[in-house]
N, C-alpha and C. Protein backbone atom coordinates (compact mmCIF):
# COMPACT_ATOMS: atom_id res chain seq x y z
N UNK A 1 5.33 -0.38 -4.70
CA UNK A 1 6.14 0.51 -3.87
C UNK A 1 5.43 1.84 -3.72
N UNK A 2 5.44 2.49 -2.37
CA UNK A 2 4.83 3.71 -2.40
C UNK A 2 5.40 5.24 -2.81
N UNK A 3 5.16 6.01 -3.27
CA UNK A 3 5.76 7.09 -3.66
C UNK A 3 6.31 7.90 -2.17
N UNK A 4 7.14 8.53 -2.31
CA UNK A 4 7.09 9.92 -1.02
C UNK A 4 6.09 9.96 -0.16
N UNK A 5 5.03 10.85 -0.88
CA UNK A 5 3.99 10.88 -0.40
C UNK A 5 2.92 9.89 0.02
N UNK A 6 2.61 8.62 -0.60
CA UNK A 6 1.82 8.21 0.19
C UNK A 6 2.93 7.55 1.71
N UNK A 7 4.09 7.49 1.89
CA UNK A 7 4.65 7.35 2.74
C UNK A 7 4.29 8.04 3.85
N UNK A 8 4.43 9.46 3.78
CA UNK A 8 3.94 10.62 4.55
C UNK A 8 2.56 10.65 4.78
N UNK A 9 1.69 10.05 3.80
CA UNK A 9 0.23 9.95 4.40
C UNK A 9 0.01 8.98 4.81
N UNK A 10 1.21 7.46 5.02
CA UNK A 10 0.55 6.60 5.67
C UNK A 10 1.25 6.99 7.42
N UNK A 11 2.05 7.57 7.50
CA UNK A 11 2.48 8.37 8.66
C UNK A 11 1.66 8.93 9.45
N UNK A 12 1.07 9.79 8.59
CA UNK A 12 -0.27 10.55 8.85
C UNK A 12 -1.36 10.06 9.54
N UNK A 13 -1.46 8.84 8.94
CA UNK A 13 -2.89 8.10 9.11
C UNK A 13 -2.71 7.12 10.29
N UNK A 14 -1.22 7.15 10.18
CA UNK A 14 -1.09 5.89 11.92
C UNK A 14 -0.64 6.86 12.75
N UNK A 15 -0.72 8.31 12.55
CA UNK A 15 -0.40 9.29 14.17
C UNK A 15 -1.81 9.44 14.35
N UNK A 16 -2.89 9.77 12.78
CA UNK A 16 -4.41 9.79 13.21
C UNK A 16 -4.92 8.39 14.46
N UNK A 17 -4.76 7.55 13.84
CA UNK A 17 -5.03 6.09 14.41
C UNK A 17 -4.85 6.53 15.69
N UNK A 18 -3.05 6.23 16.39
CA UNK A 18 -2.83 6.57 17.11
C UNK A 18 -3.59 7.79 18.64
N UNK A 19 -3.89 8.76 17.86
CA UNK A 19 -4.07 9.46 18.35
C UNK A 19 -5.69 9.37 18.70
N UNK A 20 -6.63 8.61 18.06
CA UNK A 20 -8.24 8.29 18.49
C UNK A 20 -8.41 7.82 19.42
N UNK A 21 -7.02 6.54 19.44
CA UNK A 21 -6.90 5.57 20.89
C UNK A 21 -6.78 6.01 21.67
N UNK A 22 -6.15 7.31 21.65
CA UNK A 22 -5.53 7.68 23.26
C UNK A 22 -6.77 8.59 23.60
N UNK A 23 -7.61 9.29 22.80
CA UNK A 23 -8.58 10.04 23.48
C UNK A 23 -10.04 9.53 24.61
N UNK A 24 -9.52 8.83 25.03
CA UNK A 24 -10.49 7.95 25.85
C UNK A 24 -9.46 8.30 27.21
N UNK A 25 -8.76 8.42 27.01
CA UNK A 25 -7.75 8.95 28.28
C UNK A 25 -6.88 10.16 28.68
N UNK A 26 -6.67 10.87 26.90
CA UNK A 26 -6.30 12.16 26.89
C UNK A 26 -6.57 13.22 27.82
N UNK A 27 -5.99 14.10 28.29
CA UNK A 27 -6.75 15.04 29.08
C UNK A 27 -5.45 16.32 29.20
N UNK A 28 -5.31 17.16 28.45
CA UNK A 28 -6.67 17.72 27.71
C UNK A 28 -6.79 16.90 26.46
N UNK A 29 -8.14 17.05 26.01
CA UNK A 29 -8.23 15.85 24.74
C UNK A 29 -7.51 16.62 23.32
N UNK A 30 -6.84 16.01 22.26
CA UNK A 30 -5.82 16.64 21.09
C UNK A 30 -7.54 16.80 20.19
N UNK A 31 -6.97 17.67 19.46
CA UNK A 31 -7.33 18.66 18.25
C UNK A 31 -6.87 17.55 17.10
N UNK A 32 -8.36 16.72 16.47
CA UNK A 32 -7.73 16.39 15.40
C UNK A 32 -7.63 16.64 13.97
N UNK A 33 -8.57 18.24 14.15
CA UNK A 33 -8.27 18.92 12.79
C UNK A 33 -7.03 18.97 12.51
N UNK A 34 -5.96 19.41 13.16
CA UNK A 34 -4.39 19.53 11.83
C UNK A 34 -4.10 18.17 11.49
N UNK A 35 -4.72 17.00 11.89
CA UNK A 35 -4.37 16.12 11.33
C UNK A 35 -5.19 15.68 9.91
N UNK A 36 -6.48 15.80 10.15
CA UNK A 36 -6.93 15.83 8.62
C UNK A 36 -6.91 16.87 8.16
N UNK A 37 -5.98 17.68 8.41
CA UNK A 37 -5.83 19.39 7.48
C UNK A 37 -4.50 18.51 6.67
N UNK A 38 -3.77 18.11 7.67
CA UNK A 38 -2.56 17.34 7.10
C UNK A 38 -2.65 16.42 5.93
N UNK A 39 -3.32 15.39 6.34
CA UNK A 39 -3.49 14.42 5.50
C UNK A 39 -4.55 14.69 4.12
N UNK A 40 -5.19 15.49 4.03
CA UNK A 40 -6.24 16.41 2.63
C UNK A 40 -4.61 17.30 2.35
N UNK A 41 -4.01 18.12 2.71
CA UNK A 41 -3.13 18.38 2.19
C UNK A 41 -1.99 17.58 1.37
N UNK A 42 -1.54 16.29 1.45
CA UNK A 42 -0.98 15.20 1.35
C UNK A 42 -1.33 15.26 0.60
N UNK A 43 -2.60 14.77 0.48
CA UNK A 43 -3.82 13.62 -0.49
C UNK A 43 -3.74 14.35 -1.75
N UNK A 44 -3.51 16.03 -1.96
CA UNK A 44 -3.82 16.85 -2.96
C UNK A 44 -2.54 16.59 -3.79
N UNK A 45 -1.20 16.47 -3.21
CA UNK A 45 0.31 15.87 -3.80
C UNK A 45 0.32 14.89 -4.03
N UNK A 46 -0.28 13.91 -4.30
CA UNK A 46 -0.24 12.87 -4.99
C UNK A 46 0.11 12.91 -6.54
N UNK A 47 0.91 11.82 -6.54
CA UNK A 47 1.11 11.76 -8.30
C UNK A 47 0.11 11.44 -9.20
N UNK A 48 -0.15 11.38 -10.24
CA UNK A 48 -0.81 11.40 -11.06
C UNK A 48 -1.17 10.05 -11.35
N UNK A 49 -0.05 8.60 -11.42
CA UNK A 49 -0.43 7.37 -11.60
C UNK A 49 -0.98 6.72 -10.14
N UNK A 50 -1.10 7.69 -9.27
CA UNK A 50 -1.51 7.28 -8.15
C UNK A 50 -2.81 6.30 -7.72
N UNK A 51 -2.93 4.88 -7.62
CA UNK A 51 -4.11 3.89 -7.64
C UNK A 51 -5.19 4.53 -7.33
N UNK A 52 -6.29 4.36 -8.33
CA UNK A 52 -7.73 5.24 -8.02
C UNK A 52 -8.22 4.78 -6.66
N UNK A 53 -7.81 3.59 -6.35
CA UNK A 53 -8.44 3.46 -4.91
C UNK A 53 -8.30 3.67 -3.59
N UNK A 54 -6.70 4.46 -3.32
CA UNK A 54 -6.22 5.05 -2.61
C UNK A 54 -7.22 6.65 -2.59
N UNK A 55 -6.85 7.57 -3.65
CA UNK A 55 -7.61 8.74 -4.13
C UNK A 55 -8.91 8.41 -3.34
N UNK A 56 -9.74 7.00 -3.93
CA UNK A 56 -11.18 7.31 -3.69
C UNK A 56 -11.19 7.17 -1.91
N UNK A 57 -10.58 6.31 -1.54
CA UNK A 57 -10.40 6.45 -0.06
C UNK A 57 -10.18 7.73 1.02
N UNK A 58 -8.95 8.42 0.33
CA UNK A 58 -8.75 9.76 0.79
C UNK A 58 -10.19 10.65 0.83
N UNK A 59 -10.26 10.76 -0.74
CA UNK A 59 -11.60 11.31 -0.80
C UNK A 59 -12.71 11.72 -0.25
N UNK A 60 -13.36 10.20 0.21
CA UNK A 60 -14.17 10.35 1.09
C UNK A 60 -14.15 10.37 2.91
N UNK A 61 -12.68 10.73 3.20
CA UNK A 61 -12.30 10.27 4.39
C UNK A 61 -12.27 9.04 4.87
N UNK A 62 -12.31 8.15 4.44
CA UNK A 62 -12.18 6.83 4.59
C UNK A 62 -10.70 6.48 5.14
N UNK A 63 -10.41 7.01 6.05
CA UNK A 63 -8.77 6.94 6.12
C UNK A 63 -8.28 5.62 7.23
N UNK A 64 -9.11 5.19 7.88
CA UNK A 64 -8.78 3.91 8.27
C UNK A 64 -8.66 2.69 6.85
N UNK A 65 -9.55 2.94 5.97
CA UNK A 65 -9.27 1.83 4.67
C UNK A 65 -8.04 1.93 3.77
N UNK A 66 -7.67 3.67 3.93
CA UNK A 66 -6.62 4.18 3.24
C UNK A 66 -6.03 3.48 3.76
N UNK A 67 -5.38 3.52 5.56
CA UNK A 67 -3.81 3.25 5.98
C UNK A 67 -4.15 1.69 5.73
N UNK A 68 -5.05 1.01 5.73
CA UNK A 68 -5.00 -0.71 5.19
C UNK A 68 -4.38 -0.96 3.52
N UNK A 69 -4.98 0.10 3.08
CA UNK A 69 -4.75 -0.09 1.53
C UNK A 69 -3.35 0.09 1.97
N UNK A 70 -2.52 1.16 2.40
CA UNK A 70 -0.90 1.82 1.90
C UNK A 70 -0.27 0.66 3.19
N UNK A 71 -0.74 -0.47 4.01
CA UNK A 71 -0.08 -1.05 4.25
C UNK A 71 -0.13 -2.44 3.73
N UNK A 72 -0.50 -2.66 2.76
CA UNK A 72 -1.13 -3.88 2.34
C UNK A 72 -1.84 -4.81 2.37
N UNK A 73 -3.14 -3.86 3.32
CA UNK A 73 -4.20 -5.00 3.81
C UNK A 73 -5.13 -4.21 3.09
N UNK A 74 -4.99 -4.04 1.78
CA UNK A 74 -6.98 -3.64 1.47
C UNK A 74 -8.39 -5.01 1.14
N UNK A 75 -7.67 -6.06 1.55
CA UNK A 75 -8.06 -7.26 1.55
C UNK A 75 -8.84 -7.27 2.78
N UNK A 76 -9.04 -6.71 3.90
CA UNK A 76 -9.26 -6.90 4.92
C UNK A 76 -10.45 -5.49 5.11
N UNK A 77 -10.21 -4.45 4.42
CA UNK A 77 -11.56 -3.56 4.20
C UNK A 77 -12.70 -4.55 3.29
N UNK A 78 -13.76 -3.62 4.36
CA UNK A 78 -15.29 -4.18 3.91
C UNK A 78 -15.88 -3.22 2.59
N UNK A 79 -16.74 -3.71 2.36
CA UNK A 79 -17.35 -2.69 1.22
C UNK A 79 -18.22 -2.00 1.43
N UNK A 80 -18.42 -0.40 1.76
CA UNK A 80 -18.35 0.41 2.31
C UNK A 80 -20.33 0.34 1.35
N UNK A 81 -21.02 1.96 1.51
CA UNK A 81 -22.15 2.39 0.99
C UNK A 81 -22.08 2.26 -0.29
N UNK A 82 -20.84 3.17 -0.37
CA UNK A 82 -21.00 3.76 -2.33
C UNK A 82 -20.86 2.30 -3.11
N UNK A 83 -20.58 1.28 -2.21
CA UNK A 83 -20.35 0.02 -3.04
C UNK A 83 -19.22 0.01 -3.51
N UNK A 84 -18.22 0.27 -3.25
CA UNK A 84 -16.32 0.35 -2.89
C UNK A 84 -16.12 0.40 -1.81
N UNK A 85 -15.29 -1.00 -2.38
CA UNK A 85 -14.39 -1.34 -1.12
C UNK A 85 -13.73 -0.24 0.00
């Protein structure tokens, strides 16, 4: 089950989503700094038993693997450089 917060950051991460798609047609095109101002803000409220692999996702901006992880597909992320998933 997800806490508050990763609720709000998986929110986050499907208005980010959302919002990449449409910039191919946007006009004027959106600003998507407040959205990763948003979601690094989030990421910092996290609880403490919070799964290291969510964290390491946030972390590195990896936030398309994040919203797979907080919807239950981290089965479906590839394994990235650092050699995590």
């Amino acid at each position: 089950m997800n806490s508050a917060v990763e609720t709000q950051i998986l929110c986050a991460l499907k208005q980010l989503d959302e919002t990449v798609k449409s910039l191919a047609t946007a006009n004027p095109k959106p600003s998507l700094l407040p959205l990763f101002a948003s979601i690094d803000e989030l990421a910092a409220h996290l609880p403490p038993g919070t799964d290291p692999t969510l964290r390491h996702y946030l972390h590195k901006k990896s936030y398309e693997k994040a919203r797979l992880y907080l919807q239950g597909r981290d089965a479906e992320n590839q394994v990235g450089n650092c050699r995590h998933i």
